[in-house]
C-alpha atoms as a PDB file:
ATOM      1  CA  UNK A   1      69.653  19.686 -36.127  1.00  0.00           C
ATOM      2  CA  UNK A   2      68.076  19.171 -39.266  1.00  0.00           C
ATOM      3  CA  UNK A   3      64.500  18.434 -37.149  1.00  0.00           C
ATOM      4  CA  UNK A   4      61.916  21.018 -38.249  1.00  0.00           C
ATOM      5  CA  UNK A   5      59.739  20.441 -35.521  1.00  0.00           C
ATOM      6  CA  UNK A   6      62.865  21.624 -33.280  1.00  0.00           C
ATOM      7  CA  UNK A   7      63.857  24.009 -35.347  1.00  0.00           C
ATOM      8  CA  UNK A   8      60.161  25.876 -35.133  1.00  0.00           C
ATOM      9  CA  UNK A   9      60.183  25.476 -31.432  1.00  0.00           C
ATOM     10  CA  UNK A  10      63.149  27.346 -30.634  1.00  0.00           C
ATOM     11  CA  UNK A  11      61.870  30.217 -33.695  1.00  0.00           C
ATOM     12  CA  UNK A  12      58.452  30.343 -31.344  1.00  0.00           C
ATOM     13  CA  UNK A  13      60.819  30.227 -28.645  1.00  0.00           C
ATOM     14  CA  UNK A  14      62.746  33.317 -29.375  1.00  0.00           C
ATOM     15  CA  UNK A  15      59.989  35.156 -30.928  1.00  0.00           C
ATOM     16  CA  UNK A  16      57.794  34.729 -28.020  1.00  0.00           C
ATOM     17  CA  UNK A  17      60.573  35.459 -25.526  1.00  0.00           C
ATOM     18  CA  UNK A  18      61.386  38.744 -27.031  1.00  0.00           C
ATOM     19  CA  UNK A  19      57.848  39.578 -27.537  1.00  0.00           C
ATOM     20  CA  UNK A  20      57.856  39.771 -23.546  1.00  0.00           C
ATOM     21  CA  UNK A  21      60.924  40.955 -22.857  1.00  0.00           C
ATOM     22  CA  UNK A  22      62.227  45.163 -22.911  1.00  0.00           C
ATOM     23  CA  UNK A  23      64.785  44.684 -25.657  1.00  0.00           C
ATOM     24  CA  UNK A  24      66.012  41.233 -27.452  1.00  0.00           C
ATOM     25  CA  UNK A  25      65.860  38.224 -25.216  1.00  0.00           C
ATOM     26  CA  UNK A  26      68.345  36.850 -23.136  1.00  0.00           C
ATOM     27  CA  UNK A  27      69.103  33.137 -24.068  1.00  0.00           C
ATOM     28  CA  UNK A  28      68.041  31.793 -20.237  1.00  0.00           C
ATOM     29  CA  UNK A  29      64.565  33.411 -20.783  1.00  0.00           C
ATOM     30  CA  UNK A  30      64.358  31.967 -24.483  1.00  0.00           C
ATOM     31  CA  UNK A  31      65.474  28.343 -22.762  1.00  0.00           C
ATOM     32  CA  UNK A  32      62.723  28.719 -20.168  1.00  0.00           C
ATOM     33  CA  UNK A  33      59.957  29.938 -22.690  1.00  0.00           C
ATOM     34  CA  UNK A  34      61.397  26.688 -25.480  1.00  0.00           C
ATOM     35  CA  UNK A  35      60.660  24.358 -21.978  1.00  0.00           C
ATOM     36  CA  UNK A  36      56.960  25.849 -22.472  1.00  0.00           C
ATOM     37  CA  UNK A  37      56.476  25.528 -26.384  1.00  0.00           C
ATOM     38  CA  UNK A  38      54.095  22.733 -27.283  1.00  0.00           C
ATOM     39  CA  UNK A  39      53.897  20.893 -30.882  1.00  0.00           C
ATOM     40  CA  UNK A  40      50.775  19.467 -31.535  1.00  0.00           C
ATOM     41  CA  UNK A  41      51.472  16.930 -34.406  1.00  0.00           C
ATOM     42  CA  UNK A  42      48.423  16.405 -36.812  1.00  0.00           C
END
């Protein structure tokens, strides 16, 4: 996808999923955290 609002969703995603996982995330927990990830456009 070239949309950079998407893109930076699934990095705060992943980075946020591993941040509360043991070891690297698994990619159901970074799906559930991306459903959580809010863009506030200014």
């Amino acid at each position: 996808s070239k949309d950079v609002v998407e893109a930076f969703k699934w990095g705060v995603a992943c980075g946020t999923a591993t941040t509360f996982s043991d070891d690297l995330a698994t990619a159901e927990f970074i799906k559930e955290t991306y459903g959580k990830v809010e863009v506030e456009k200014r």
